[in-house]
C-alpha atoms as a PDB file:
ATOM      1  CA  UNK A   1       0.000   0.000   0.000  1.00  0.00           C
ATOM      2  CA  UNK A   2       1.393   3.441  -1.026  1.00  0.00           C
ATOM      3  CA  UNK A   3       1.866   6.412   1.642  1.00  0.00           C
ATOM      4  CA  UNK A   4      -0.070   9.113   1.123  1.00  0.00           C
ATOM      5  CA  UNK A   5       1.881  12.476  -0.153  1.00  0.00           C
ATOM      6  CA  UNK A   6      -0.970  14.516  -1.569  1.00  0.00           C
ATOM      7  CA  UNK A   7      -0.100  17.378   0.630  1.00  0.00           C
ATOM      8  CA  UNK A   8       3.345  16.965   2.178  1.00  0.00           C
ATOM      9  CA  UNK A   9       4.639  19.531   4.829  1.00  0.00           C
ATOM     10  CA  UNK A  10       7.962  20.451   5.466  1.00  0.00           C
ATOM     11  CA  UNK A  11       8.757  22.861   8.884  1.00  0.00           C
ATOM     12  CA  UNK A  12      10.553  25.918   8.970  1.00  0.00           C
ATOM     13  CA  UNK A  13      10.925  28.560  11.935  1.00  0.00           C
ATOM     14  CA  UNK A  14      10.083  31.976  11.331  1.00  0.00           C
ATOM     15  CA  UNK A  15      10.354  33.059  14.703  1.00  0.00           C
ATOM     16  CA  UNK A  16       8.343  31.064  16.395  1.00  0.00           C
ATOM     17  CA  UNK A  17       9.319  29.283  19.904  1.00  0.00           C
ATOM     18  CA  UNK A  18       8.862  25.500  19.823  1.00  0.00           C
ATOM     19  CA  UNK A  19       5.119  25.751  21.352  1.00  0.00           C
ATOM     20  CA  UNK A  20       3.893  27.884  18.945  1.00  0.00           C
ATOM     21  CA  UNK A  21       6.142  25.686  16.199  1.00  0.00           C
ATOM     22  CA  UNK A  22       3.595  22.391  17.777  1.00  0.00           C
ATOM     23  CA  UNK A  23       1.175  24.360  17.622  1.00  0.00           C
ATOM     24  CA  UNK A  24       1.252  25.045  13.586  1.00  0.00           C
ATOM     25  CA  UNK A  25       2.436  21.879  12.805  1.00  0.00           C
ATOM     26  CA  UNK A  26      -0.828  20.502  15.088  1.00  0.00           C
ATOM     27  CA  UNK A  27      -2.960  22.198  13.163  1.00  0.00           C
ATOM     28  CA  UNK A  28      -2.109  21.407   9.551  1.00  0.00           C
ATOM     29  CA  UNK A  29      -2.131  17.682  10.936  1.00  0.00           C
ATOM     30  CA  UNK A  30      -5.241  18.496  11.576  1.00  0.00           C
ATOM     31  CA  UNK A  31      -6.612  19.840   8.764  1.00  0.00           C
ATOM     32  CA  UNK A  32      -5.380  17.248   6.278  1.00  0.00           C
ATOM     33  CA  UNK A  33      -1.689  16.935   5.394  1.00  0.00           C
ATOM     34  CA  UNK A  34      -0.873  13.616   4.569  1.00  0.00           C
ATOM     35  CA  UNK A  35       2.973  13.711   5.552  1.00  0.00           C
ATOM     36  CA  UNK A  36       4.955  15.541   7.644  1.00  0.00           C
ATOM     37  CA  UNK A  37       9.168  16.027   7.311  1.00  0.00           C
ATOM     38  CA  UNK A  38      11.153  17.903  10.070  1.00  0.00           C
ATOM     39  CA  UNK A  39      13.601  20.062   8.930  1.00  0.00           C
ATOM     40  CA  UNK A  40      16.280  21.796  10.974  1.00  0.00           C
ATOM     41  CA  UNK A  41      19.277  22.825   9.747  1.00  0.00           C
ATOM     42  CA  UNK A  42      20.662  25.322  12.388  1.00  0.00           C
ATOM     43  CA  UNK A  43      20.026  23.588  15.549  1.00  0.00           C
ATOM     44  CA  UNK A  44      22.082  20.899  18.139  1.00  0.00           C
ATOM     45  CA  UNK A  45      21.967  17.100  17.897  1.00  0.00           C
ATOM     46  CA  UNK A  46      20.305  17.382  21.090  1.00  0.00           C
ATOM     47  CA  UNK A  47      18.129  19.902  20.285  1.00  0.00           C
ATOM     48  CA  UNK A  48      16.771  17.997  17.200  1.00  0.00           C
ATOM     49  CA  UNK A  49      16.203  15.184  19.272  1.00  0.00           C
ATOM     50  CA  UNK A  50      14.601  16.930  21.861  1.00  0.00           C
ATOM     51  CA  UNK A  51      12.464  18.503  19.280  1.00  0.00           C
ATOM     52  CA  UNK A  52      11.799  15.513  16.840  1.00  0.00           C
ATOM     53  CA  UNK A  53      10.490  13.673  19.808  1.00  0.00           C
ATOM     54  CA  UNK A  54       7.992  16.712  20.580  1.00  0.00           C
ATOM     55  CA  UNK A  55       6.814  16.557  16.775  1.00  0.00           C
ATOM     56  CA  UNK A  56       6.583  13.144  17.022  1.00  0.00           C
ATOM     57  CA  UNK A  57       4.227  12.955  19.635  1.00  0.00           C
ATOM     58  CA  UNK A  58       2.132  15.030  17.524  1.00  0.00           C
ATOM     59  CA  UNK A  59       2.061  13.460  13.847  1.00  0.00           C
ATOM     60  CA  UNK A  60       1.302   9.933  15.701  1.00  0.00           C
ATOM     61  CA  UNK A  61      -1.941  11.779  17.422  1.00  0.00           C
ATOM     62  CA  UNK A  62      -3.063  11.724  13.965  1.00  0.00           C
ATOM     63  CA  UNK A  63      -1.441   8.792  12.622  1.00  0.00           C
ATOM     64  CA  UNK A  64       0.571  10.731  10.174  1.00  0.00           C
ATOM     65  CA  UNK A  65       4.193   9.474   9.193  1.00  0.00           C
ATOM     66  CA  UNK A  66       7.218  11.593  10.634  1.00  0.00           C
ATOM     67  CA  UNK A  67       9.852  11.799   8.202  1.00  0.00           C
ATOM     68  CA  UNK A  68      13.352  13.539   8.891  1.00  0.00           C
ATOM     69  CA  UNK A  69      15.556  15.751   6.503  1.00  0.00           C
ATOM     70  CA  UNK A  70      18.593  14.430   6.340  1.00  0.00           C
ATOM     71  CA  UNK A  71      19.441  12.976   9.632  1.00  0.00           C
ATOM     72  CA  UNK A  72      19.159   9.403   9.772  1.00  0.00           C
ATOM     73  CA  UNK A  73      20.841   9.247  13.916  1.00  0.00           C
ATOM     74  CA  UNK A  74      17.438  11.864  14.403  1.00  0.00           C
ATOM     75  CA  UNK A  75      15.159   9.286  12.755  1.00  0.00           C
ATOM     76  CA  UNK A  76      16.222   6.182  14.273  1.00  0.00           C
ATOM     77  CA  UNK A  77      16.561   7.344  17.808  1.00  0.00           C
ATOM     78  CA  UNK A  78      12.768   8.429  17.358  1.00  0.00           C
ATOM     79  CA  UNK A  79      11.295   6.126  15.738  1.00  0.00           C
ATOM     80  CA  UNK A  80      10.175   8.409  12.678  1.00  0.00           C
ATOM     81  CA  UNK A  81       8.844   7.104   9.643  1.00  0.00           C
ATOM     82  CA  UNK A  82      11.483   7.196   7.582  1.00  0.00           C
ATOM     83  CA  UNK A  83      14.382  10.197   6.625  1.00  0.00           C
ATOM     84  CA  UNK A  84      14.613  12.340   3.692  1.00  0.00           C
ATOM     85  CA  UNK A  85      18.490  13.077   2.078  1.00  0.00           C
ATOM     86  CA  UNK A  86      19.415  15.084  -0.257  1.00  0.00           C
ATOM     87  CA  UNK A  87      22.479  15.637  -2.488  1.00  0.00           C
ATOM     88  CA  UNK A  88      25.396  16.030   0.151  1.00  0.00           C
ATOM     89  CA  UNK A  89      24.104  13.472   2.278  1.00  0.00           C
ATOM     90  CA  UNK A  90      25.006   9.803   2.667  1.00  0.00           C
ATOM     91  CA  UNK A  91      24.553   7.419  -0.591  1.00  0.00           C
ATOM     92  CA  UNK A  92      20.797   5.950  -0.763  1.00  0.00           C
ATOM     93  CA  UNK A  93      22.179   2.707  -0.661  1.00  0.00           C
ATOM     94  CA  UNK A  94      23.970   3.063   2.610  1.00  0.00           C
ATOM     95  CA  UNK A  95      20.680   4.989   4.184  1.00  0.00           C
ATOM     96  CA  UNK A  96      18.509   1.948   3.204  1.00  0.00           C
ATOM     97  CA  UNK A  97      21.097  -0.172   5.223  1.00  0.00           C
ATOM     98  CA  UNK A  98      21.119   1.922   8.372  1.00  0.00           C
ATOM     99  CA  UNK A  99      17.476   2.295   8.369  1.00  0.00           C
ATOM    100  CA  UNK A 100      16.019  -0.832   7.424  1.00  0.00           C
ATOM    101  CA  UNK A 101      12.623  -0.545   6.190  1.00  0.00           C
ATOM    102  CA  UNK A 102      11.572   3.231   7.459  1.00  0.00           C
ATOM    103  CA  UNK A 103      10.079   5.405   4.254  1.00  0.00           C
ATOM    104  CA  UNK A 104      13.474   6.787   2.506  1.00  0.00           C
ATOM    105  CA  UNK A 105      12.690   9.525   0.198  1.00  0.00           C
ATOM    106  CA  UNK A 106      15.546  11.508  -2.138  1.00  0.00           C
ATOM    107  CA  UNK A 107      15.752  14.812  -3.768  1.00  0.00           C
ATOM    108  CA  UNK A 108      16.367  14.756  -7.507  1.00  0.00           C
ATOM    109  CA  UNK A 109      16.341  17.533 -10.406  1.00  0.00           C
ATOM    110  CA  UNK A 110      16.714  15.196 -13.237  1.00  0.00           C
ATOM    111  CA  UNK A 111      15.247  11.878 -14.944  1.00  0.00           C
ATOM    112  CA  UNK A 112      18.422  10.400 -15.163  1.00  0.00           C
ATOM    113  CA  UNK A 113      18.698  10.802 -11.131  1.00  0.00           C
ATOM    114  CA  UNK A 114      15.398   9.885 -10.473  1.00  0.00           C
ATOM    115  CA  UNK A 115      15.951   6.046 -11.977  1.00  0.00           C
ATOM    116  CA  UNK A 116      19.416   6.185 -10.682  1.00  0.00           C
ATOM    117  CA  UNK A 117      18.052   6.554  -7.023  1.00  0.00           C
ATOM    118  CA  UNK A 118      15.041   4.097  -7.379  1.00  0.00           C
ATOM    119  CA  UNK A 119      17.316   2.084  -8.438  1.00  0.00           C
ATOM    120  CA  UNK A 120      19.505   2.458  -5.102  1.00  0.00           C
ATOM    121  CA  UNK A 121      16.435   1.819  -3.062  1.00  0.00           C
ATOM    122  CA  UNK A 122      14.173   5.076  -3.063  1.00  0.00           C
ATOM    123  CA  UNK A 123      11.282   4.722  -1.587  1.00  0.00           C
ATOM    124  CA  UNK A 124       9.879   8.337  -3.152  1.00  0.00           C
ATOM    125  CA  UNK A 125      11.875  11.151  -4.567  1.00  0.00           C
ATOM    126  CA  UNK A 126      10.919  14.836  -4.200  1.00  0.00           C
ATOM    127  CA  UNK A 127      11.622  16.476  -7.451  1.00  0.00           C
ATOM    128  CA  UNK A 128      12.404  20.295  -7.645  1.00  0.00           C
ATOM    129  CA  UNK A 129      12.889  23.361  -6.986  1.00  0.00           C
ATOM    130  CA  UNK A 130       9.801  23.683  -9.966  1.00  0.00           C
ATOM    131  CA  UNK A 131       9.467  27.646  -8.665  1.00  0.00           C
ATOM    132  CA  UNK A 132      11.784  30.240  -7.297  1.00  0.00           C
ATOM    133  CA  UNK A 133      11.962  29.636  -3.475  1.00  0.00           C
ATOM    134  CA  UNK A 134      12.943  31.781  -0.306  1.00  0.00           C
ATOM    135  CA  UNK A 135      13.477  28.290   1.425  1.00  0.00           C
ATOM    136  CA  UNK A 136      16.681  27.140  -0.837  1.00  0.00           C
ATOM    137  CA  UNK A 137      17.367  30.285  -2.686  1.00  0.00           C
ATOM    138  CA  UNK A 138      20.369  28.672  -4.490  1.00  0.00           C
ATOM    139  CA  UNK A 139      18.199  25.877  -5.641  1.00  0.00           C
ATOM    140  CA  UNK A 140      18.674  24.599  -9.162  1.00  0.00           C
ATOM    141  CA  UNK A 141      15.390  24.847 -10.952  1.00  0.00           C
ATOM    142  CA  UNK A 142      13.660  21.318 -12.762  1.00  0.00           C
ATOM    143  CA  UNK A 143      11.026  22.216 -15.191  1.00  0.00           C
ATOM    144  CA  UNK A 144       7.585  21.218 -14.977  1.00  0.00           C
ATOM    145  CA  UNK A 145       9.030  19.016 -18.332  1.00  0.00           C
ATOM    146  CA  UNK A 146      11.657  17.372 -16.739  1.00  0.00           C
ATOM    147  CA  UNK A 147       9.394  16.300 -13.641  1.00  0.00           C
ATOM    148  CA  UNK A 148       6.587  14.918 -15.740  1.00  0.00           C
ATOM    149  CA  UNK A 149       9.709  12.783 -17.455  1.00  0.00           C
ATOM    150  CA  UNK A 150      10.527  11.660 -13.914  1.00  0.00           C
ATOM    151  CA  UNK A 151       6.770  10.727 -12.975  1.00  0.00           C
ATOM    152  CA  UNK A 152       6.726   8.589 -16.560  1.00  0.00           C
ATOM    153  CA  UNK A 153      10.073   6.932 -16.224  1.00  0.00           C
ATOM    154  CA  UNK A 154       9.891   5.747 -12.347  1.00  0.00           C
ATOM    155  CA  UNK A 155       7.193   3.482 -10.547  1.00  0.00           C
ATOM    156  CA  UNK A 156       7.776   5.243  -6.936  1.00  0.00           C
ATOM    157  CA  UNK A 157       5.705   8.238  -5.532  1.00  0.00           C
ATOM    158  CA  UNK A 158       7.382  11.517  -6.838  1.00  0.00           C
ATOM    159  CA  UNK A 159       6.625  14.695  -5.270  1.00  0.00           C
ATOM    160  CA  UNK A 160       7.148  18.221  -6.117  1.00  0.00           C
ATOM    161  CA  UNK A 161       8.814  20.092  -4.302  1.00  0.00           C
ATOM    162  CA  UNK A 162       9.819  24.483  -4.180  1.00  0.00           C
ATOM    163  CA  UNK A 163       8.017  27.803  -4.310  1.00  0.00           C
ATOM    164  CA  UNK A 164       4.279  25.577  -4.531  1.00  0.00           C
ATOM    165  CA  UNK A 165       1.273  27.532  -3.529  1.00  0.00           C
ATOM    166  CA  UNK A 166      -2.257  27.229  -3.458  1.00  0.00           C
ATOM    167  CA  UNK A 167      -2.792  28.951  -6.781  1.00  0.00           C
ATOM    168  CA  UNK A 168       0.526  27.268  -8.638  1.00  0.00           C
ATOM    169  CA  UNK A 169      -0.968  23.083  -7.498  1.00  0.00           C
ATOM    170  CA  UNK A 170      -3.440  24.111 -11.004  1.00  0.00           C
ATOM    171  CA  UNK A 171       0.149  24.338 -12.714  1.00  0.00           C
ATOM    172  CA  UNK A 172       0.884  20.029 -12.129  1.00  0.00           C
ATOM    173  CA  UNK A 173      -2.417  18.933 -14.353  1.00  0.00           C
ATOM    174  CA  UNK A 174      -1.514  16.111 -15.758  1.00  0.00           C
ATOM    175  CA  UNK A 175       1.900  16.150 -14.733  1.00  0.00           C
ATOM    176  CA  UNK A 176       1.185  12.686 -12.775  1.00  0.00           C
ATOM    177  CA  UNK A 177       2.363  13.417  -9.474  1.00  0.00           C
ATOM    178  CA  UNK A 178       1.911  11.793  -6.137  1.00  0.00           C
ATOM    179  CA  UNK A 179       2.016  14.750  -4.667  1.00  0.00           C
ATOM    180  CA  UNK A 180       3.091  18.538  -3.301  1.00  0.00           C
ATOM    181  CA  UNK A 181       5.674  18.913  -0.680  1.00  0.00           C
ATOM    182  CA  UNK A 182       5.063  22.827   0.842  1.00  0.00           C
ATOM    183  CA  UNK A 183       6.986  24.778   3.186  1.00  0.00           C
ATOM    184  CA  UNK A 184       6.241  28.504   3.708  1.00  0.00           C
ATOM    185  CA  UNK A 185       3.095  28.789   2.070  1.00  0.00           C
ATOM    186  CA  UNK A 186       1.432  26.886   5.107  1.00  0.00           C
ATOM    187  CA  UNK A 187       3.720  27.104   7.817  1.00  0.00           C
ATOM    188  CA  UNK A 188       3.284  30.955   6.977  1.00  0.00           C
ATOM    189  CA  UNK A 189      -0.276  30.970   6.643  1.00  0.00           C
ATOM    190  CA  UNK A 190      -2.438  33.296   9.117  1.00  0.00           C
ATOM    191  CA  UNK A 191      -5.261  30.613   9.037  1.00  0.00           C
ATOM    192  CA  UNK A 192      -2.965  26.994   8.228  1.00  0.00           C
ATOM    193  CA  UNK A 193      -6.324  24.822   8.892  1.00  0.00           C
ATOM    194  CA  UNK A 194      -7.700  26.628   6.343  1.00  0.00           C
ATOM    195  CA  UNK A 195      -4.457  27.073   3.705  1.00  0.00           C
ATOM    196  CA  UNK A 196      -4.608  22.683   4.438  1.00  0.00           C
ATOM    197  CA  UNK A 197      -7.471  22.409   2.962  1.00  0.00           C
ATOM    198  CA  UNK A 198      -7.716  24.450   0.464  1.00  0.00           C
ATOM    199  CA  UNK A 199      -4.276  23.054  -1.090  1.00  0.00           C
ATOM    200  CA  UNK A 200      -5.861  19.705  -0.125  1.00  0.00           C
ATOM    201  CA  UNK A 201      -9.039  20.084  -2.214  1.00  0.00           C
ATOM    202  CA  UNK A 202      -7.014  22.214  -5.207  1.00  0.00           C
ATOM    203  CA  UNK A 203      -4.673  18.834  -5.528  1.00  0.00           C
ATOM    204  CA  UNK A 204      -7.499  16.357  -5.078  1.00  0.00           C
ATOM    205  CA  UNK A 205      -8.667  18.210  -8.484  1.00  0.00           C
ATOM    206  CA  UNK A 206      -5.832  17.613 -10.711  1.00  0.00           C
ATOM    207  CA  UNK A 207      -6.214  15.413 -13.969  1.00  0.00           C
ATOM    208  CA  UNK A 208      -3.859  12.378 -13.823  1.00  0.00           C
ATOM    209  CA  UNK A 209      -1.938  12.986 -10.679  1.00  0.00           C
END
């Protein structure tokens, strides 16, 4: 049975202490996302696992899988789902054999990538940036082309990933996606609950995802 990605959300702080950080990451569990992946890039081992544990407690409230960017010591010493690694990270092959059966997902920007890491023992691949984005602002851009390649020529879940909002999901009609991965455009939201669903029905409308 495949994990649902539909609406995918990955954390960032904006200035937020970690209660009111729980608190928006409660309510777009809430409302509807299907996945959620914890990502911290500034913080101590022992924070993260201090604060992975908190998040945890929150996603399994609503029996959603916690998935962790790029740390696979985070992942397993919580229990999370499964990790998420990107480019400078260790080889897919090597995560897979640290981490057993969790969810591993990978970040790719080309077709060529994509069947190179299912190969290696992807369990999804988040494909992107496909728009500008404040969250990697160095991010190489994959065109909506390219990513509809990917979604033709692999037979795991791809997701897209960079600068998606509500009004840019129309943009992935019958692109064949599994689903959106969103950062800022929730977590920033004055009413998330309501951004959740919104981007929830808006993907749930797409031809041939």
């Amino acid at each position: 049975m495949r994990t649902d990605m539909s609406l995918y959300l990955v954390t960032a702080r904006y200035g937020e202490n970690d209660e009111e950080f729980l608190e928006k990451i409660e309510e777009a569990c809430k409302n509807g996302v299907s996945m959620v992946q914890l990502r911290e890039k500034e913080i101590t081992t022992f924070a993260y696992y201090e604060l992975a544990n908190k998040v945890k407690k929150v996603t399994d409230r609503y029996q959603i899988p916690l998935i962790i960017n790029d740390r696979v010591d985070i992942c397993l010493a919580v229990d999370a789902a499964g990790v998420h690694i990107g480019d400078d990270e260790l080889p897919t092959g090597v995560t897979r054999s640290l981490i057993g059966n969790k969810i591993l997902g990978r970040s790719v920007k080309s077709v060529l990538q994509a069947k190179e890491e299912q190969k290696n023992g992807a369990d999804y691949l988040g494909v992107g940036a496909v728009f500008p984005t404040a969250t990697k602002e160095k991010a190489q851009s994959t065109s909506l082309k390219t990513l509809k390649q990917v979604t033709q020529q692999v037979r795991i879940p791809v997701v897209a990933i960079g600068g998606i909002t509500e009004e840019r999901i129309k943009s992935f009609d019958h692109i064949g996606i599994d689903g959106v991965a969103v950062v800022s455009e929730i977590m920033k939201a004055s009413d998330i609950g309501k951004k959740v669903r919104q981007m929830k029905k808006e993907f749930a409308q797409l031809e041939g995802k």
